[in-house]
PDB file of N, CA and C in Angstrom:
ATOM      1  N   UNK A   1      16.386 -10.883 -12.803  1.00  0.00           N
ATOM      2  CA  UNK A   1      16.166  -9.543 -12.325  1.00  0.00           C
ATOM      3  C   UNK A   1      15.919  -9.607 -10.819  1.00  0.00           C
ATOM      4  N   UNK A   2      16.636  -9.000 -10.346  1.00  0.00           N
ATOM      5  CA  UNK A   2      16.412  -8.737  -8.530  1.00  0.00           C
ATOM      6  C   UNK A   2      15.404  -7.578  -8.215  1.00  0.00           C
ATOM      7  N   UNK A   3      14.602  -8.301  -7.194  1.00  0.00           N
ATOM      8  CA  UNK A   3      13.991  -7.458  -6.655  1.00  0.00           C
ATOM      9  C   UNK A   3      14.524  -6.708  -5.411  1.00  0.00           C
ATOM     10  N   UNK A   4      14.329  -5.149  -4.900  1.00  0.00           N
ATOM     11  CA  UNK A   4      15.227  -4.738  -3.400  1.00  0.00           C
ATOM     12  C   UNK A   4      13.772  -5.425  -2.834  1.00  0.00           C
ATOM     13  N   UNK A   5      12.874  -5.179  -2.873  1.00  0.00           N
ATOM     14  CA  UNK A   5      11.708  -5.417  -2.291  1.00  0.00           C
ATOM     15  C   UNK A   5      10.948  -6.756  -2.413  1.00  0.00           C
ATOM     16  N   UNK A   6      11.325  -7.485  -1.568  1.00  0.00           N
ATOM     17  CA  UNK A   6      10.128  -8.889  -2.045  1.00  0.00           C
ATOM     18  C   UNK A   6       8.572  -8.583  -1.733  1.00  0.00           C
ATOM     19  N   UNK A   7       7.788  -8.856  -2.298  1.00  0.00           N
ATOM     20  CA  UNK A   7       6.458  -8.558  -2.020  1.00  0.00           C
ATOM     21  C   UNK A   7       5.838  -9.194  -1.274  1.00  0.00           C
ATOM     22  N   UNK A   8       5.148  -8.507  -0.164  1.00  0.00           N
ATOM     23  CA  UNK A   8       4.930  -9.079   0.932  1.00  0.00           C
ATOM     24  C   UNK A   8       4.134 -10.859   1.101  1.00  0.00           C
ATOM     25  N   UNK A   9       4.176 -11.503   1.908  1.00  0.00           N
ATOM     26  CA  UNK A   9       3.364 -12.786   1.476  1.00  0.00           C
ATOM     27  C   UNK A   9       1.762 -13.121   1.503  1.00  0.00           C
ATOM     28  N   UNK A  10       1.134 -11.989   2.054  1.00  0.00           N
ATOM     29  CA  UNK A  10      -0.245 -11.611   2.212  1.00  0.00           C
ATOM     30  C   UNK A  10      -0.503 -10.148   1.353  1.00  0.00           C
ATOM     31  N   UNK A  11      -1.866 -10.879   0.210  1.00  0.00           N
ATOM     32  CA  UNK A  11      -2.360  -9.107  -0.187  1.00  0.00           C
ATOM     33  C   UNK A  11      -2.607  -8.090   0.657  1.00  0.00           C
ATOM     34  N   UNK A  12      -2.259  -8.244   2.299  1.00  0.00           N
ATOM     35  CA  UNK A  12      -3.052  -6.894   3.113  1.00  0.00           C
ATOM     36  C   UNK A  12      -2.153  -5.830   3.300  1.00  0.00           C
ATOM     37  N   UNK A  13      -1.985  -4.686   3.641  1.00  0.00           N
ATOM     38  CA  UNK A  13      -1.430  -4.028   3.606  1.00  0.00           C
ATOM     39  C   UNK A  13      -1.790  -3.588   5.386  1.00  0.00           C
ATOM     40  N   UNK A  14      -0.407  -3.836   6.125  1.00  0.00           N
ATOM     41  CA  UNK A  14      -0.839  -3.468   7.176  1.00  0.00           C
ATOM     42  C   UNK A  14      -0.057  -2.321   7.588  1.00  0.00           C
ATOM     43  N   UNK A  15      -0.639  -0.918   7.693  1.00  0.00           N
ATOM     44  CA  UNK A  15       0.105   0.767   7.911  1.00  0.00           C
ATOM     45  C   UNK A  15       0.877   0.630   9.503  1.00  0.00           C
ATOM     46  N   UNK A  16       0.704  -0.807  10.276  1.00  0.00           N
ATOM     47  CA  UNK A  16       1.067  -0.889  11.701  1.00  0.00           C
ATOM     48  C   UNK A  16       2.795  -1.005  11.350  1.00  0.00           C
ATOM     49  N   UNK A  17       3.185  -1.695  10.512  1.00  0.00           N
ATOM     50  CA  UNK A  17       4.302  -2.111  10.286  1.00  0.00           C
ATOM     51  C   UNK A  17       4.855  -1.505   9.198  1.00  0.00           C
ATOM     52  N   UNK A  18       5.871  -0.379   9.786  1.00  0.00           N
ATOM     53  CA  UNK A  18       7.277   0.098   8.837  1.00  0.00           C
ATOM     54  C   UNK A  18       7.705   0.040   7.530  1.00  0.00           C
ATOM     55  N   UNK A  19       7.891  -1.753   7.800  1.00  0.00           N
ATOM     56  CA  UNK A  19       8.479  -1.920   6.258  1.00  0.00           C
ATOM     57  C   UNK A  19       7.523  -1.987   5.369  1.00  0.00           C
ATOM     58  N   UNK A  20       6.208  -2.543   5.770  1.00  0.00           N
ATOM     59  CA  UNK A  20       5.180  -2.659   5.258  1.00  0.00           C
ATOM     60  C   UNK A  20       4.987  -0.998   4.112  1.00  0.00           C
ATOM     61  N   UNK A  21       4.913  -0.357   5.141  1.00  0.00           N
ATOM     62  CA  UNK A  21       4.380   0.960   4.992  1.00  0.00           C
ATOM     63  C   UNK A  21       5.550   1.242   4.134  1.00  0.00           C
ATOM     64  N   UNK A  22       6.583   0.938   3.987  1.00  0.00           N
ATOM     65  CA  UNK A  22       8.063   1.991   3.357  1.00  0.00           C
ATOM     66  C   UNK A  22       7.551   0.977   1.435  1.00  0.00           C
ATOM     67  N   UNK A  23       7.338  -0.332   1.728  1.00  0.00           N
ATOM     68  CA  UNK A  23       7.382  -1.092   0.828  1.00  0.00           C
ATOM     69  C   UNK A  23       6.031  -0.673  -0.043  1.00  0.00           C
ATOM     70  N   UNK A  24       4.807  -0.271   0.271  1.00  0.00           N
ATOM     71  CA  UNK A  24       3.441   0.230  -0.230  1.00  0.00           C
ATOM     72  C   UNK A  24       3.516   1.561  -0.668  1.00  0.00           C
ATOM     73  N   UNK A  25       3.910   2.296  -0.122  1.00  0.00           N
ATOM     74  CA  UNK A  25       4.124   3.533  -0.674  1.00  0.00           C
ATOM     75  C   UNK A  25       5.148   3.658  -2.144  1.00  0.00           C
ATOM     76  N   UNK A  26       6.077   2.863  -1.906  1.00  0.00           N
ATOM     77  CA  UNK A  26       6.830   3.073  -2.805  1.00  0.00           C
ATOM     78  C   UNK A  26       6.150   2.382  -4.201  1.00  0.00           C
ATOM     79  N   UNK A  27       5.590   1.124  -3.904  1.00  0.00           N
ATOM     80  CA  UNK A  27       5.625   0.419  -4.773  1.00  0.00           C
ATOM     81  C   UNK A  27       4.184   1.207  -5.427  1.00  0.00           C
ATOM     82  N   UNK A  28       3.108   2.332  -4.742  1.00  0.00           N
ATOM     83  CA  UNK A  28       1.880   2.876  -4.980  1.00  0.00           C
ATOM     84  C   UNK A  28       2.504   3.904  -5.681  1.00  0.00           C
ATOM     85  N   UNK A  29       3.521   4.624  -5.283  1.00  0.00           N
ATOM     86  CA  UNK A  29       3.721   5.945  -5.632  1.00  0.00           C
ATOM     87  C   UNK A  29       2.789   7.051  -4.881  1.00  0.00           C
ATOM     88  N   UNK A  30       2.828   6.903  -3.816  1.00  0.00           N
ATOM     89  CA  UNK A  30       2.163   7.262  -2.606  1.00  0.00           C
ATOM     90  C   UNK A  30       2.634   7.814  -1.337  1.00  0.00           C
ATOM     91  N   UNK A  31       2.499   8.837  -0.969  1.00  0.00           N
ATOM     92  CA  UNK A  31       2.445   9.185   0.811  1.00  0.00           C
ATOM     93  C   UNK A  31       1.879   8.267   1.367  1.00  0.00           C
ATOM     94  N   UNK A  32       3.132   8.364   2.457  1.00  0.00           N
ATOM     95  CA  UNK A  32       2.396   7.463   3.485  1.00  0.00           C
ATOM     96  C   UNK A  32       0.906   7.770   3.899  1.00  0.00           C
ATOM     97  N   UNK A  33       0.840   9.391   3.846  1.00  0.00           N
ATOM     98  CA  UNK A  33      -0.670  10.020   4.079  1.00  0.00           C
ATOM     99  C   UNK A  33      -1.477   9.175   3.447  1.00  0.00           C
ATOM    100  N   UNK A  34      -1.712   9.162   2.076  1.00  0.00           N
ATOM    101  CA  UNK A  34      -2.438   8.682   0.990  1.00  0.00           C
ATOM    102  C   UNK A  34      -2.501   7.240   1.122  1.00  0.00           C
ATOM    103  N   UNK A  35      -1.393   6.209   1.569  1.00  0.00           N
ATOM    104  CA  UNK A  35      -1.875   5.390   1.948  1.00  0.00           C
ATOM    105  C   UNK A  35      -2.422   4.653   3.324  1.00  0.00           C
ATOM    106  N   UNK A  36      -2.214   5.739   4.083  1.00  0.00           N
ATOM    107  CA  UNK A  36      -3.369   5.572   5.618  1.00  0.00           C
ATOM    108  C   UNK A  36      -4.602   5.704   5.036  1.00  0.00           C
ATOM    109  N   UNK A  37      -4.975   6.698   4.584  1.00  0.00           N
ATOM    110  CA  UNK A  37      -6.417   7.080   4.459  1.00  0.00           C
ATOM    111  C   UNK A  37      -6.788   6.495   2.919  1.00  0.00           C
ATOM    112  N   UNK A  38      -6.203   5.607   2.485  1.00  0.00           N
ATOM    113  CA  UNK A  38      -6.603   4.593   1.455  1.00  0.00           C
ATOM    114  C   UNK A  38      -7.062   3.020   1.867  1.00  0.00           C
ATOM    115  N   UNK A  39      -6.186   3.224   3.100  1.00  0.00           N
ATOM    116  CA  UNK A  39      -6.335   1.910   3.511  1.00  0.00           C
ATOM    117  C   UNK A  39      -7.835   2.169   5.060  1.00  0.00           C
ATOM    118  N   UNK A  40      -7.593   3.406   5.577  1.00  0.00           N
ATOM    119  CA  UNK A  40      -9.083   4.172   6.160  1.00  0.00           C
ATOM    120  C   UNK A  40     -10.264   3.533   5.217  1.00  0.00           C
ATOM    121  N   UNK A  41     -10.125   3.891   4.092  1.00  0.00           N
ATOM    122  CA  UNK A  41     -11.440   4.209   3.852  1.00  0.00           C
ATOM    123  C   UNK A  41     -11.634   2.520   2.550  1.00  0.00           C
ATOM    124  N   UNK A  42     -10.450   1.849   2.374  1.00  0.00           N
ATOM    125  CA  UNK A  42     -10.821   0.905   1.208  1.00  0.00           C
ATOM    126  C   UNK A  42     -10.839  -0.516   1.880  1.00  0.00           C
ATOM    127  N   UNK A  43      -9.979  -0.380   3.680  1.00  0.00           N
ATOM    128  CA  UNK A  43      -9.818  -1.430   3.803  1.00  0.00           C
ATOM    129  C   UNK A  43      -8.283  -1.679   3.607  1.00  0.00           C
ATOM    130  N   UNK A  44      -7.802  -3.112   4.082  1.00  0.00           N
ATOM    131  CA  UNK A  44      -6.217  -3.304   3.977  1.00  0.00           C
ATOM    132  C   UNK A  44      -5.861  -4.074   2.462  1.00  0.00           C
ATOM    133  N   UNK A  45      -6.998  -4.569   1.828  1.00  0.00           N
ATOM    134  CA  UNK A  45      -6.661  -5.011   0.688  1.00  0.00           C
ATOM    135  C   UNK A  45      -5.824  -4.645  -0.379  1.00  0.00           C
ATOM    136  N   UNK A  46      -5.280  -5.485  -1.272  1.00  0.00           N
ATOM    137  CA  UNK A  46      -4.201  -4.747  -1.925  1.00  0.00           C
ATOM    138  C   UNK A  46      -5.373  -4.171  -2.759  1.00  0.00           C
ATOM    139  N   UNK A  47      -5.770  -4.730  -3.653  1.00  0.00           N
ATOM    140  CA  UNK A  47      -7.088  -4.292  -5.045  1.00  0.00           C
ATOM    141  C   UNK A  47      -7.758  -3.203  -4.504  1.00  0.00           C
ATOM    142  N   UNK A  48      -8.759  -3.317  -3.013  1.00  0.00           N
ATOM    143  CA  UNK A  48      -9.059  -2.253  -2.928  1.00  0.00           C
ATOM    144  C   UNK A  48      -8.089  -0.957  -2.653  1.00  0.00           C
ATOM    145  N   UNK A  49      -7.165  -1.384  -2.564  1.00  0.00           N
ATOM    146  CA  UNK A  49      -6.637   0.322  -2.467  1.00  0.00           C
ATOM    147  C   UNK A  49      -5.937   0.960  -3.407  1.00  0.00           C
ATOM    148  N   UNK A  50      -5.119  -0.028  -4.212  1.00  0.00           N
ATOM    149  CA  UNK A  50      -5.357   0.123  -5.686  1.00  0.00           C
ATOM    150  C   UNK A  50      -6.269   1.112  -6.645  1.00  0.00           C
ATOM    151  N   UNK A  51      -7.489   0.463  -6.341  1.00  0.00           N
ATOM    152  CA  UNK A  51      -8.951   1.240  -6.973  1.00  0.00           C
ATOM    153  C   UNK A  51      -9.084   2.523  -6.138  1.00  0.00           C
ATOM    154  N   UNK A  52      -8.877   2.651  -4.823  1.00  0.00           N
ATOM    155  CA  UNK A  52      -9.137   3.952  -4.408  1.00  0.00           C
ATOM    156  C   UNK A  52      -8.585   4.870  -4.235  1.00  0.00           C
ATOM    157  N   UNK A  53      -7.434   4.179  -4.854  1.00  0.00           N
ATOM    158  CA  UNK A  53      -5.839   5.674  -5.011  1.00  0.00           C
ATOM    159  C   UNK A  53      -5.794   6.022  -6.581  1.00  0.00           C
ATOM    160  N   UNK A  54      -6.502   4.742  -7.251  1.00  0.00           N
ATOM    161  CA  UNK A  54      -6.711   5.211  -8.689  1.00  0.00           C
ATOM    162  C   UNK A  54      -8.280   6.213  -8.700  1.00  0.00           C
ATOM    163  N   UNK A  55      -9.136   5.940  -8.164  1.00  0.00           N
ATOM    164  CA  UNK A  55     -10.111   6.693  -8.076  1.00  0.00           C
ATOM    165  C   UNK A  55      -9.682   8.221  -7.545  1.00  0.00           C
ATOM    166  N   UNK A  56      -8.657   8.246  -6.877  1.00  0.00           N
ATOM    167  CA  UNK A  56      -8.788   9.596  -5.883  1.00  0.00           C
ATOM    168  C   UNK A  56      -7.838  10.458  -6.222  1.00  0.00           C
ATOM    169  N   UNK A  57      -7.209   9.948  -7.540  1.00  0.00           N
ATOM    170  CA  UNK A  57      -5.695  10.877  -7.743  1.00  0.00           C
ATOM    171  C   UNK A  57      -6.093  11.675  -8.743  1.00  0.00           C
TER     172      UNK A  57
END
């Protein structure tokens, strides 16, 4: 099975970088909005933002 998206090589999620951002959203099911201010308020971690987009939806 192919992936289009390889997953990045660090859990952080950094909103500075594009693909980053095109690749997190998609894979969250998320606005980019939702994941700025997920990653605002949880940190760049993958888990925490995980938990705080599951907490906040």
């Amino acid at each position: 099975m192919s992936d289009d998206h390889p997953h990045p090589a660090t859990p952080r999620i950094d909103v500075r970088e594009p693909e980053a951002v095109r690749y997190w959203t998609e894979m969250l099911g998320v606005t980019e909005e939702v994941l700025n201010e997920a990653v605002d308020h949880a940190g760049s971690g993958e888990e925490e933002v995980r938990k705080y987009i599951g907490s906040h939806s």
